[in-house]
C-alpha atoms as a PDB file:
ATOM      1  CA  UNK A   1       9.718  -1.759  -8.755  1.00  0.00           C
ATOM      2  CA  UNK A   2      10.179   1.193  -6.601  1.00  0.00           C
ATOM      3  CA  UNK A   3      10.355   0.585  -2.650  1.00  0.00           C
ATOM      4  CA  UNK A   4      10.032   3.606  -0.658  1.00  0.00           C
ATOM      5  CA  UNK A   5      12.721   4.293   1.398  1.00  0.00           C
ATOM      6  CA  UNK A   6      10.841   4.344   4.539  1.00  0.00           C
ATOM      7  CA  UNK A   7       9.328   0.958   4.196  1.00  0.00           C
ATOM      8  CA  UNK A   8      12.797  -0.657   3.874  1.00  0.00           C
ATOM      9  CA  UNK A   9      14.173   0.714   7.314  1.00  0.00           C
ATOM     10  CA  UNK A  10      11.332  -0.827   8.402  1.00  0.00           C
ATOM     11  CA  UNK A  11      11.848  -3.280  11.082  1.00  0.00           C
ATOM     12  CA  UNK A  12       8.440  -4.823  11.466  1.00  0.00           C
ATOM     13  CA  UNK A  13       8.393  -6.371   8.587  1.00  0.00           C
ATOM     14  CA  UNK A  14      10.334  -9.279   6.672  1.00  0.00           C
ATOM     15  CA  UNK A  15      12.064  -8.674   3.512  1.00  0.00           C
ATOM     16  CA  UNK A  16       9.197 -10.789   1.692  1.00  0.00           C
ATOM     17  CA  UNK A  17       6.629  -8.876   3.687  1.00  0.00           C
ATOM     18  CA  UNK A  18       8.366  -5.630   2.405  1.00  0.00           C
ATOM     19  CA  UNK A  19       8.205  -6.837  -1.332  1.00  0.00           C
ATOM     20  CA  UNK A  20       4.779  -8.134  -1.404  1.00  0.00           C
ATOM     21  CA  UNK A  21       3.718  -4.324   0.411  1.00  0.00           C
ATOM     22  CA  UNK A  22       6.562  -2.618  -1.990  1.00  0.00           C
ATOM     23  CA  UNK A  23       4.076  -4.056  -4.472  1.00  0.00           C
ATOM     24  CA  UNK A  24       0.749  -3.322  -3.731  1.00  0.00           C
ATOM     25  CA  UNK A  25       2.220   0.288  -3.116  1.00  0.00           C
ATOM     26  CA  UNK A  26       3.618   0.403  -6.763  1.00  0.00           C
ATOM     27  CA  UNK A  27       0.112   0.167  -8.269  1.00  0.00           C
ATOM     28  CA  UNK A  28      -0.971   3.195  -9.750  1.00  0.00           C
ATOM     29  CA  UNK A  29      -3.745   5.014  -7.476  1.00  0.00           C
ATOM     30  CA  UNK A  30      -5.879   4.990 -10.450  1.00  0.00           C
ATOM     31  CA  UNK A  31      -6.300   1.846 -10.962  1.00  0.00           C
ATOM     32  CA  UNK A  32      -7.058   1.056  -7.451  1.00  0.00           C
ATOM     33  CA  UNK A  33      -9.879   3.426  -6.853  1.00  0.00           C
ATOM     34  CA  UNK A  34     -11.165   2.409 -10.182  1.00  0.00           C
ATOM     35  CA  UNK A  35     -10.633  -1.591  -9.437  1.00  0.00           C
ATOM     36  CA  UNK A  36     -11.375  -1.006  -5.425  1.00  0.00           C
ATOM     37  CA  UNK A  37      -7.998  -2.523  -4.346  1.00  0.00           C
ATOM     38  CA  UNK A  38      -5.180  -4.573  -5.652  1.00  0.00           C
ATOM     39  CA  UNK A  39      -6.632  -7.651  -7.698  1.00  0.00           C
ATOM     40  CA  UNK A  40      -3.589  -9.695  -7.568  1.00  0.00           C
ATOM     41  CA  UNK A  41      -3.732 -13.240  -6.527  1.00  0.00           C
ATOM     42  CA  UNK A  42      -1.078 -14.601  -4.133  1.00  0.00           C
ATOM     43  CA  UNK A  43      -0.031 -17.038  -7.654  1.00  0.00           C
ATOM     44  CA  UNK A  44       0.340 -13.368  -9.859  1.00  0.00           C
ATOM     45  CA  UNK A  45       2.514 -11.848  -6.557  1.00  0.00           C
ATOM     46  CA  UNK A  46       4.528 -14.788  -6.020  1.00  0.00           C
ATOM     47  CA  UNK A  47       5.174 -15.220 -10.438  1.00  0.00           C
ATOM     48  CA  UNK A  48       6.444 -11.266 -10.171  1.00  0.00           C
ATOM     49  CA  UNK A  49       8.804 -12.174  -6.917  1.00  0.00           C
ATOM     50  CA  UNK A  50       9.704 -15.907  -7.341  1.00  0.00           C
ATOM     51  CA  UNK A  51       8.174 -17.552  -4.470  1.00  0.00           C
ATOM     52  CA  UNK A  52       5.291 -19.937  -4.142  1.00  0.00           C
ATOM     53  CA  UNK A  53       1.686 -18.928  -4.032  1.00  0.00           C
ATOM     54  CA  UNK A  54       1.417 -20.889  -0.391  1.00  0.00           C
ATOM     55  CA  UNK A  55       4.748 -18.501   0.960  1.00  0.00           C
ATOM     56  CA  UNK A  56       3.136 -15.205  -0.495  1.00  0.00           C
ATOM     57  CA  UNK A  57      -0.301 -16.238   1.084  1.00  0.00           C
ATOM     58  CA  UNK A  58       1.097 -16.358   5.026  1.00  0.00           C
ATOM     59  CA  UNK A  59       3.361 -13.188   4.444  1.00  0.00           C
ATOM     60  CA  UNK A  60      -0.089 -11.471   3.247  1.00  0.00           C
ATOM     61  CA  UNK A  61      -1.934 -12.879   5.879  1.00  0.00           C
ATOM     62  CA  UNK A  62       0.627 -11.624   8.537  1.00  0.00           C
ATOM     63  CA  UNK A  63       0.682  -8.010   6.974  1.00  0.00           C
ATOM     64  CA  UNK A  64      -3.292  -8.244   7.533  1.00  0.00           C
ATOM     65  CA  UNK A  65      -2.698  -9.514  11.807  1.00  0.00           C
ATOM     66  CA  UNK A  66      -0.062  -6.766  11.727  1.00  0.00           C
ATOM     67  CA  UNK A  67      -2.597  -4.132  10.063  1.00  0.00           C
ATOM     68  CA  UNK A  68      -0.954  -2.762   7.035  1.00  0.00           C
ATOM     69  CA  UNK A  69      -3.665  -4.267   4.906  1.00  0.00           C
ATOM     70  CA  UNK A  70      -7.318  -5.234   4.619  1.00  0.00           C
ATOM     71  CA  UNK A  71      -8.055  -7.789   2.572  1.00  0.00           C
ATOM     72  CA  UNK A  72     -10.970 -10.013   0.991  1.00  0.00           C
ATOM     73  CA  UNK A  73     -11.201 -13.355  -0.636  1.00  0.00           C
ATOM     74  CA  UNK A  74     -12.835 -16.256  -1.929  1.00  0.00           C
ATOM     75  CA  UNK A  75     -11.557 -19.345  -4.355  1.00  0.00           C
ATOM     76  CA  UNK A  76     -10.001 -17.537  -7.447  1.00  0.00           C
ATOM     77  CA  UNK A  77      -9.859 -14.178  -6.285  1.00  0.00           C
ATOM     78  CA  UNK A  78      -8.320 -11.369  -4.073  1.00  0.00           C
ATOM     79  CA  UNK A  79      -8.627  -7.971  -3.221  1.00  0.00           C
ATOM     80  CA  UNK A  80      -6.098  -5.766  -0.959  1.00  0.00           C
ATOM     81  CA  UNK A  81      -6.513  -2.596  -0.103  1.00  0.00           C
ATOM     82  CA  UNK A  82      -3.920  -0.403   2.175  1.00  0.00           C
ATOM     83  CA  UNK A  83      -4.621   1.186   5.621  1.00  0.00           C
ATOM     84  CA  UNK A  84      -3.434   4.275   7.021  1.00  0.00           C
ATOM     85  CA  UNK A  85      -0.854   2.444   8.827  1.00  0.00           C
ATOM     86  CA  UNK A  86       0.949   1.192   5.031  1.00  0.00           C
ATOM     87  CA  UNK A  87       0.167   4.819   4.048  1.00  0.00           C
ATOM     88  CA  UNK A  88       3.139   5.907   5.809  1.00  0.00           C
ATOM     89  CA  UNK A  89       5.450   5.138   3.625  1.00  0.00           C
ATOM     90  CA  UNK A  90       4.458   6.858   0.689  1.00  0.00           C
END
């Protein structure tokens, strides 16, 4: 995985919070515009980092209250898209 520079001198954000966004900004464009957002579920994230599926949840949640993502869900599934304010650190 490739973390931009920018987001790591960030110091709004946790070092979990930093993966999980170091993530979703990873994903080829492609395959968001085509899929409409990163289809990851908090279980897939926290498999590819090694934390639990409960830990990865709040982190996303708190990058949503903080506004680097948008986000919608229901039992199974979840979709994540970035906002401008993520954007910055491409």
């Amino acid at each position: 995985m490739n973390i931009p520079y920018n987001l790591l001198k960030s110091q709004d954000l946790t070092p979990t919070q930093k993966l999980i966004l170091g993530l979703i900004l990873n994903e080829p464009q492609v395959i968001m515009t085509v899929g409409g957002g990163y289809l990851k579920t908090c279980g897939d994230i926290g498999a590819e980092i090694g934390l639990s599926r409960v830990k990865v949840r709040k982190e996303l949640d708190e990058l949503v209250n903080k506004g680097y993502v948008v986000t919608e869900y229901d039992t199974a599934w979840r979709k994540t898209n970035l906002t401008d304010k993520s954007k910055e650190f491409i």
